[in-house]
C-alpha atoms as a PDB file:
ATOM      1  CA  UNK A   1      10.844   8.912  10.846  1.00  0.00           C
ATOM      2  CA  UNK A   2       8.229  10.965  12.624  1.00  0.00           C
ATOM      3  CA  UNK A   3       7.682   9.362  15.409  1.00  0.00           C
ATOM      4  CA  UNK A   4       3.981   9.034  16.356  1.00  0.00           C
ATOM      5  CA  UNK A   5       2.872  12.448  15.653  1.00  0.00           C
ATOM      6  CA  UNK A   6      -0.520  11.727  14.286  1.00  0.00           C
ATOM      7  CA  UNK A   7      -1.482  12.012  10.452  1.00  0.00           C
ATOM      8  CA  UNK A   8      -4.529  12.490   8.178  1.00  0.00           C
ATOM      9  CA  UNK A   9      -7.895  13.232   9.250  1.00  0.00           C
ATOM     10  CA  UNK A  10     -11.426  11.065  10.377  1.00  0.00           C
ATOM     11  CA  UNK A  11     -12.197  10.676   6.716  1.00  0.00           C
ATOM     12  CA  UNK A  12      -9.139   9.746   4.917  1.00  0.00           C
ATOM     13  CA  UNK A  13      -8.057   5.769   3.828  1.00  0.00           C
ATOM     14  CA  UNK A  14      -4.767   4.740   3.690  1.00  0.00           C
ATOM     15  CA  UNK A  15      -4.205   1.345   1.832  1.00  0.00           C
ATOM     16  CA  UNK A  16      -0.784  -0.751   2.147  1.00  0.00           C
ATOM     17  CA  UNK A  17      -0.377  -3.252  -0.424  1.00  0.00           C
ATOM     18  CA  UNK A  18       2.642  -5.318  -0.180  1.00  0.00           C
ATOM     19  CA  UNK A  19       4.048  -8.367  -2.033  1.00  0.00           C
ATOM     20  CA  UNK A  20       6.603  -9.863  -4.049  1.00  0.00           C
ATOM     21  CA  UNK A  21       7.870  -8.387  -7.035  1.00  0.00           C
ATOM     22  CA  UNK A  22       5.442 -10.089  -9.790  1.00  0.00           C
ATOM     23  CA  UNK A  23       2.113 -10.334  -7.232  1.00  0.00           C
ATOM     24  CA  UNK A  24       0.406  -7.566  -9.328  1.00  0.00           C
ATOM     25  CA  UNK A  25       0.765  -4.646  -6.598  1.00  0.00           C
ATOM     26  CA  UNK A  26       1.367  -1.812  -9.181  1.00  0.00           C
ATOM     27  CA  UNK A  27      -1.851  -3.274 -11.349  1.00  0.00           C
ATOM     28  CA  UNK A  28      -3.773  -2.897  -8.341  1.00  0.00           C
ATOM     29  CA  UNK A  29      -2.706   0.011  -6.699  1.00  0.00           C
ATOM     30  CA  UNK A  30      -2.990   2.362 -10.037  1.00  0.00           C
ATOM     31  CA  UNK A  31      -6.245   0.652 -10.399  1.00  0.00           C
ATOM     32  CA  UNK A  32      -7.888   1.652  -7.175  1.00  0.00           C
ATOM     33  CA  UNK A  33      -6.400   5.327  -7.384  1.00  0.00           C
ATOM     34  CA  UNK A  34      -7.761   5.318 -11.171  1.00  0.00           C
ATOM     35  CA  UNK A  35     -11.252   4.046  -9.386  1.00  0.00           C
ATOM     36  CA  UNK A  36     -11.600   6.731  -7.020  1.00  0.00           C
ATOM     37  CA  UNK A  37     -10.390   9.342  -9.373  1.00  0.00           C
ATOM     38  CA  UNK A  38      -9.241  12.698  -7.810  1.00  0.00           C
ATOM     39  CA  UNK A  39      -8.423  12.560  -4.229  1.00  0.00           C
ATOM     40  CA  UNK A  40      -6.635   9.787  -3.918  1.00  0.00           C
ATOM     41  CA  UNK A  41      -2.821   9.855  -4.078  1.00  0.00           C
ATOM     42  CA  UNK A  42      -0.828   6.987  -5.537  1.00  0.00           C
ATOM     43  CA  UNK A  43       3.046   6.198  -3.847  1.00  0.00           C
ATOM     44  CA  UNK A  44       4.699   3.666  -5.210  1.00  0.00           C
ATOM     45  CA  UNK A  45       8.035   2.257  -3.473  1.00  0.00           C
ATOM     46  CA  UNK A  46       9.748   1.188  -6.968  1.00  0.00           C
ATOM     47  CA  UNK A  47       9.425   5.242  -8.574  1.00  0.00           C
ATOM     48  CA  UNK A  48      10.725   6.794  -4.859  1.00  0.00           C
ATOM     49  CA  UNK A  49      13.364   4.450  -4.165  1.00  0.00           C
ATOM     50  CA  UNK A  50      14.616   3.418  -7.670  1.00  0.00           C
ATOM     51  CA  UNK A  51      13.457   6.707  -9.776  1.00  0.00           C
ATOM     52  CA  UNK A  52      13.700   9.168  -7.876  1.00  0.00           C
ATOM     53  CA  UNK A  53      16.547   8.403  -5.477  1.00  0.00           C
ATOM     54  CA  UNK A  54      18.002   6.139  -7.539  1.00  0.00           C
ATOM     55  CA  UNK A  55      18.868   4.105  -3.932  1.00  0.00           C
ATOM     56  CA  UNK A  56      20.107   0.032  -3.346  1.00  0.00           C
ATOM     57  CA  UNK A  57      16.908  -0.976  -1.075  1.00  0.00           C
ATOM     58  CA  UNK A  58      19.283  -1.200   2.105  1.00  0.00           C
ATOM     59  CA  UNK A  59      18.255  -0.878   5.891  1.00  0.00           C
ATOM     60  CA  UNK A  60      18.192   2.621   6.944  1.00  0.00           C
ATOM     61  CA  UNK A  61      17.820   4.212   3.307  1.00  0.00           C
ATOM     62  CA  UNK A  62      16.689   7.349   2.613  1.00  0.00           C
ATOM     63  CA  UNK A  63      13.801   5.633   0.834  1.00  0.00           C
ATOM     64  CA  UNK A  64      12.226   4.563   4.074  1.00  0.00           C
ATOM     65  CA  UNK A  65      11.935   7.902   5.699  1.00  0.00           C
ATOM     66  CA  UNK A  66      10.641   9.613   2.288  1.00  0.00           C
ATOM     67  CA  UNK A  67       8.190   7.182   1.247  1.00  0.00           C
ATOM     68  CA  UNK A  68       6.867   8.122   5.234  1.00  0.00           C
ATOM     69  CA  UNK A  69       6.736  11.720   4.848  1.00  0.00           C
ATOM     70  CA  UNK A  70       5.231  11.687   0.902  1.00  0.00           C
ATOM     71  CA  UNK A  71       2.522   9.492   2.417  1.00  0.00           C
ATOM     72  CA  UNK A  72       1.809  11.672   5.817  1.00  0.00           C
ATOM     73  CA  UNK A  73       1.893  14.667   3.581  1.00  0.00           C
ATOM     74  CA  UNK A  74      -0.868  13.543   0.916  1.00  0.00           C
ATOM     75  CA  UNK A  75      -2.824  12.328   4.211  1.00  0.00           C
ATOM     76  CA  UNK A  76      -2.567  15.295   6.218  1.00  0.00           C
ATOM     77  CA  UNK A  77      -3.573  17.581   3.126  1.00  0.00           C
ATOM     78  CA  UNK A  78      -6.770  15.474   3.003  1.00  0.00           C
ATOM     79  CA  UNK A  79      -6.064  13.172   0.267  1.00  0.00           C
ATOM     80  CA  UNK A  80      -6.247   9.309   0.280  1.00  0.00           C
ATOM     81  CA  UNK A  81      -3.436   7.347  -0.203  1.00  0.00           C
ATOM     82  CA  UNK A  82      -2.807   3.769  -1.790  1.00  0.00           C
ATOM     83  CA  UNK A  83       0.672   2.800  -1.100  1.00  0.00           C
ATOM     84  CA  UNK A  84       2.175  -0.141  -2.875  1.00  0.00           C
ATOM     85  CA  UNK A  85       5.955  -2.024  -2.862  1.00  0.00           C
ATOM     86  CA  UNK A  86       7.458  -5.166  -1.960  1.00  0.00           C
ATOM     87  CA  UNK A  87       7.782  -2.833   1.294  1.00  0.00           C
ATOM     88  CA  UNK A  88       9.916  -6.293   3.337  1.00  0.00           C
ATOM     89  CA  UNK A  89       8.917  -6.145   6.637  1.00  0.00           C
ATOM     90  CA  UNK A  90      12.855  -6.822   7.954  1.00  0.00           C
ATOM     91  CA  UNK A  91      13.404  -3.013   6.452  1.00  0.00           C
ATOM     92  CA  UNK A  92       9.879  -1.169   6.223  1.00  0.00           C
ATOM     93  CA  UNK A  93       8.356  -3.077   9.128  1.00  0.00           C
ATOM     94  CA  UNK A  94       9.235   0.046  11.582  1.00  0.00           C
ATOM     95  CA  UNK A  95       8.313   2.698   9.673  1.00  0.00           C
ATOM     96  CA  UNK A  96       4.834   0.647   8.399  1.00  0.00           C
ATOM     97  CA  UNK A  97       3.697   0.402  11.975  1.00  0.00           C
ATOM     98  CA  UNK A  98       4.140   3.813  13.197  1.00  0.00           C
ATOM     99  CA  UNK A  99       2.513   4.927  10.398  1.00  0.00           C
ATOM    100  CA  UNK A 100      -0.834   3.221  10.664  1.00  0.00           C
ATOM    101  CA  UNK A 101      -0.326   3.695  13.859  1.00  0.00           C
ATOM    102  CA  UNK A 102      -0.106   7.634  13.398  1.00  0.00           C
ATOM    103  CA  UNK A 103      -3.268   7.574  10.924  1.00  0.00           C
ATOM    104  CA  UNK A 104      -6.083   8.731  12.869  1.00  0.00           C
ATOM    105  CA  UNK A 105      -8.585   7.520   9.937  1.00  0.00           C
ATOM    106  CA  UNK A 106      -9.131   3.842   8.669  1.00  0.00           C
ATOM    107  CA  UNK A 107      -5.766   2.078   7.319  1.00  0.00           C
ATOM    108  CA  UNK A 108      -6.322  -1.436   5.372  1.00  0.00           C
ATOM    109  CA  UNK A 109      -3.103  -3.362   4.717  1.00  0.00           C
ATOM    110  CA  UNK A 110      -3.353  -5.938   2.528  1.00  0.00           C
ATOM    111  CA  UNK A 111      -0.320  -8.789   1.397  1.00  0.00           C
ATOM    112  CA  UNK A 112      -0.716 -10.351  -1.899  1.00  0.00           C
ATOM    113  CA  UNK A 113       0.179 -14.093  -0.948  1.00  0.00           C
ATOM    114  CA  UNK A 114       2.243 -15.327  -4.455  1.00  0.00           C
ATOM    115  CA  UNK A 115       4.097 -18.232  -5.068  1.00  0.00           C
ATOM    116  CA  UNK A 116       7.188 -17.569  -6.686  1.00  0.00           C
ATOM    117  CA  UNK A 117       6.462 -19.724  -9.950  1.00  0.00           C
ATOM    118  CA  UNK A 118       3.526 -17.781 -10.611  1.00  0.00           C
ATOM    119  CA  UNK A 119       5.191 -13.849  -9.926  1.00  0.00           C
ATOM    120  CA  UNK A 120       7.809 -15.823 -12.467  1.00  0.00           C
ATOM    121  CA  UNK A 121       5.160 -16.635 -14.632  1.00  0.00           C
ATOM    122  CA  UNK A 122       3.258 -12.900 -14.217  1.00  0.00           C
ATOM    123  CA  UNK A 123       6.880 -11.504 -14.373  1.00  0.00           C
ATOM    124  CA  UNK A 124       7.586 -13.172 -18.004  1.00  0.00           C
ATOM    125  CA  UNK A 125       4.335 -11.378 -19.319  1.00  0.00           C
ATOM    126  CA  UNK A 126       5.247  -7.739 -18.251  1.00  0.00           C
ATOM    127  CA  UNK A 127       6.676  -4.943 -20.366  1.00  0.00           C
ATOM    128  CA  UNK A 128       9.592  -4.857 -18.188  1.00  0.00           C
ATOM    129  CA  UNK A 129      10.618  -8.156 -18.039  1.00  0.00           C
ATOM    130  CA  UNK A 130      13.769  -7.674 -19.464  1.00  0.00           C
ATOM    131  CA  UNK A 131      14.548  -5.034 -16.759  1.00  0.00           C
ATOM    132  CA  UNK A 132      15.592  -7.750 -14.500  1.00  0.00           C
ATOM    133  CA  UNK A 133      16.454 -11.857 -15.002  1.00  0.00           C
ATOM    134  CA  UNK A 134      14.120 -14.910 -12.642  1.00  0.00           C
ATOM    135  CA  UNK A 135      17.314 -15.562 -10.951  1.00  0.00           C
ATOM    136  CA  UNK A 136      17.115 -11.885  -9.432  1.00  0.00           C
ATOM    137  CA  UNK A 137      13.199 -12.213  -8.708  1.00  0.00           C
ATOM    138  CA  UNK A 138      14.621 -15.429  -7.171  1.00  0.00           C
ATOM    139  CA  UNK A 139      17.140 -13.828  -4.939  1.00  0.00           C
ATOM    140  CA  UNK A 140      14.325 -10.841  -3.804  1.00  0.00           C
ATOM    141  CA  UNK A 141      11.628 -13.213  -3.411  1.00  0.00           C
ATOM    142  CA  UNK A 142      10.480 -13.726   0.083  1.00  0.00           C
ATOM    143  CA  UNK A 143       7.772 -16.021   1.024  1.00  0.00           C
ATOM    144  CA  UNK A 144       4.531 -14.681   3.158  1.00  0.00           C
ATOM    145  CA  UNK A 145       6.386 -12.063   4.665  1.00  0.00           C
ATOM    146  CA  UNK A 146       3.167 -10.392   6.763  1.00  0.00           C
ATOM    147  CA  UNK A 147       3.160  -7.701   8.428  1.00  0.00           C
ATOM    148  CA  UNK A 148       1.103  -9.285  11.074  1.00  0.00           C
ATOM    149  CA  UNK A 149      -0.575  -6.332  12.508  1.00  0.00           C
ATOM    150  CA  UNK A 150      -3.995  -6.619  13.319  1.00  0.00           C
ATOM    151  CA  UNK A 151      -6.433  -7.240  10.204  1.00  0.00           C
ATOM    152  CA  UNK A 152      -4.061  -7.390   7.907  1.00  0.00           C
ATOM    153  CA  UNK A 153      -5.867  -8.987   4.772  1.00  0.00           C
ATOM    154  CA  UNK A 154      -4.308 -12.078   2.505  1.00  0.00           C
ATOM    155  CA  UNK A 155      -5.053 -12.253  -1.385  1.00  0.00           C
ATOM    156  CA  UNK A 156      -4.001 -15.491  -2.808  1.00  0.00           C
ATOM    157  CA  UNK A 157      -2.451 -16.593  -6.620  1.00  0.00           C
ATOM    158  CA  UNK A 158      -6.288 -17.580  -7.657  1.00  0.00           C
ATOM    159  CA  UNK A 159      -8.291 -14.456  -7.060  1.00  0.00           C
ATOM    160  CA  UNK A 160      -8.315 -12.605 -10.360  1.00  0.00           C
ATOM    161  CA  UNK A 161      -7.396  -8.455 -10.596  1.00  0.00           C
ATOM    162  CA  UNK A 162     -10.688  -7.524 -10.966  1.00  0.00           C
ATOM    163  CA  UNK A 163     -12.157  -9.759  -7.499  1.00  0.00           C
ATOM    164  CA  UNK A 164      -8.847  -8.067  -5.729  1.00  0.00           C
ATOM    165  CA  UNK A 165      -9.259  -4.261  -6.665  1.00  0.00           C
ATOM    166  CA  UNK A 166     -13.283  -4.926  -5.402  1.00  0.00           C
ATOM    167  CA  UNK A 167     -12.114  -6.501  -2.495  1.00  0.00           C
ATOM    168  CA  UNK A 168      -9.627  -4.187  -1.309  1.00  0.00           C
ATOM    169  CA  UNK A 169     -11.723  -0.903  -2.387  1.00  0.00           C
ATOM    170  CA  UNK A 170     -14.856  -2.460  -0.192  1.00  0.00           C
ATOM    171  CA  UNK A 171     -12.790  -3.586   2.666  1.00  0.00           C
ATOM    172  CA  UNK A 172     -10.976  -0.115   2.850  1.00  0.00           C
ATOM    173  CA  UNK A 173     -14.191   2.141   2.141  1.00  0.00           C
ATOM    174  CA  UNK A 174     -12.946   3.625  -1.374  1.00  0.00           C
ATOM    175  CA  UNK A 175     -15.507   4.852  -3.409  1.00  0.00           C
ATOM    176  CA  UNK A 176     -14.305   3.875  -7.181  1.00  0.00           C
ATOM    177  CA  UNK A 177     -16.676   6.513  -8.859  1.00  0.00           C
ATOM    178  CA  UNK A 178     -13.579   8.019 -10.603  1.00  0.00           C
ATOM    179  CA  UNK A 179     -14.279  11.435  -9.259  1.00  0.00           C
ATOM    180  CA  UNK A 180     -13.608  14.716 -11.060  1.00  0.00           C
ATOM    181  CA  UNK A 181     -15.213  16.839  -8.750  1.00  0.00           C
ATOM    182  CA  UNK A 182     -11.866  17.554  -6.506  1.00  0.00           C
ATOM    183  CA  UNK A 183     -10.275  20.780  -5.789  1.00  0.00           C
ATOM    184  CA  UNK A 184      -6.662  20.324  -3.939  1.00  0.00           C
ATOM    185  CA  UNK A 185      -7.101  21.167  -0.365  1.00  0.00           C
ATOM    186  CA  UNK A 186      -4.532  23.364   1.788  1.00  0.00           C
ATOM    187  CA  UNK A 187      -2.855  20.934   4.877  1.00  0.00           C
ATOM    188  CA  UNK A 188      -4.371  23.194   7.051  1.00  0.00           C
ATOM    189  CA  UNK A 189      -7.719  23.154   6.379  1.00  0.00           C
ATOM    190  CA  UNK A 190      -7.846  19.275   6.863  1.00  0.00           C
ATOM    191  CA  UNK A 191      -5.832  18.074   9.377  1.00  0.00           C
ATOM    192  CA  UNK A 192      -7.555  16.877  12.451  1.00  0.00           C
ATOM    193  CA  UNK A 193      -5.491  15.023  14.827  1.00  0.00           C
ATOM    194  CA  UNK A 194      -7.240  13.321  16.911  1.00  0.00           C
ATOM    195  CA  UNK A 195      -6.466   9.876  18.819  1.00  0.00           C
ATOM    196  CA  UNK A 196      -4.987   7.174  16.607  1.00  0.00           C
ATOM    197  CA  UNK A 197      -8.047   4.407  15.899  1.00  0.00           C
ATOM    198  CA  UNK A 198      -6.928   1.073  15.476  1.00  0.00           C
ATOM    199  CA  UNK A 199      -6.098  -0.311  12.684  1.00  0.00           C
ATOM    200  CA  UNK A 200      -9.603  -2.890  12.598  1.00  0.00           C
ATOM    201  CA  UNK A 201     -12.045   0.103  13.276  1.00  0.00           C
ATOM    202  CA  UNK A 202     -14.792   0.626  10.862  1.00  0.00           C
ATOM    203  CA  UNK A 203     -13.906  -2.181   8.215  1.00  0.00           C
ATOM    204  CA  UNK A 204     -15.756  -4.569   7.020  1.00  0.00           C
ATOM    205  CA  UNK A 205     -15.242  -8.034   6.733  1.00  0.00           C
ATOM    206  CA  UNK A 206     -13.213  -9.470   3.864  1.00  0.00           C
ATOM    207  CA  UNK A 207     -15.802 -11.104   1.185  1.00  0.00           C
ATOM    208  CA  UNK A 208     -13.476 -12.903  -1.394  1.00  0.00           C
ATOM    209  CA  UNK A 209     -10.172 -14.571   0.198  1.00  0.00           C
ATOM    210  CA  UNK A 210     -12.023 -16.006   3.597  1.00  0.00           C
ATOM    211  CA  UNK A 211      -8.611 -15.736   5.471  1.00  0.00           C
ATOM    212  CA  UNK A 212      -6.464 -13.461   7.631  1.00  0.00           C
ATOM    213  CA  UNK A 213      -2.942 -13.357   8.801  1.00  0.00           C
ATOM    214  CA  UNK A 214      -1.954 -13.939  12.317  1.00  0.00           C
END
């Protein structure tokens, strides 16, 4: 990993959104970057580890350190990032924290809280449910695993896609006016390293779920 060199600039969001495999992460996540439009980069944990590396999700995989550097490199040339996965804190914990940590503009991380007879339920209904059997979504599942830093937002079962995508796009400050205005930026021109903020500066407070984590 790279340490605690920072990453990003004043004006760029980076959005965490964790959760079981079923919660409705990828929905979300391709949803937001779709909102925004250009600008926003999309990483997703599933097409890094599984697609591209073709990796077991074991401690110390080569997944963890590239899903850090994809995301520091979209932030540092300018871009936004929305970063989605189950992302278990036992494994990506580390590398999670040093990362916000190293963002020097505002970071929202958000857990979608999902019982595992509705992700079985969700699961059932997806195109690639035959990819994988309940007893394996069983065997992965792993109850309100939070990443307990500061802030850290909770979505339960019974708020609908469209209330979550609002409520994480206010909460982090993305603008979903599917922008088309965007030329790619050189790393160079954008990066601003300044001190690290904390993780709770700037945001707003949550409107739909009326709870945090620890």
């Amino acid at each position: 990993m790279a340490a605690m060199n920072p990453t990003g600039t004043t004006e760029t969001r980076l959005v965490v959104i964790r959760g079981n495999s079923g919660a409705g992460k990828s929905t979300i996540a391709r949803r937001l970057r779709a909102g925004h439009g250009r600008g926003c980069a999309l990483v997703e944990q599933d097409y890094l580890r599984r697609v591209l590396l073709r990796e077991r999700d074991t401690p110390g995989g080569l997944a963890i350190g590239l899903i850090e550097q994809t995301v520091r490199y979209a932030l540092d040339g300018g871009y936004h990032v929305v970063l989605e996965g189950i992302l278990h804190r036992r494994k990506y914990g580390p590398m999670l924290r040093t990362l916000i940590t190293a963002h020097v503009g505002t970071t929202t991380v958000v857990y979608l809280d999902v019982s595992l007879d509705e992700t079985l339920r969700r699961h059932s209904r997806r195109p690639q449910a035959a990819e994988f059997t309940a007893d394996q979504m069983r065997g992965w599942y792993a109850g309100r695993d939070l990443l307990g830093t500061p802030g850290e937002h909770i979505v339960g079962e019974g708020t609908s896609e469209d209330q979550a995508v609002a409520l994480i796009a206010a909460v982090a400050d993305l603008p979903q006016g599917h922008r088309d205005d965007l030329r790619p930026r050189q790393p160079a021109d954008c990066v601003d390293h300044r001190e690290p903020r904390s993780l709770d500066a700037g945001l707003p407070p949550p409107e739909v779920t009326g709870r945090h984590g620890p």
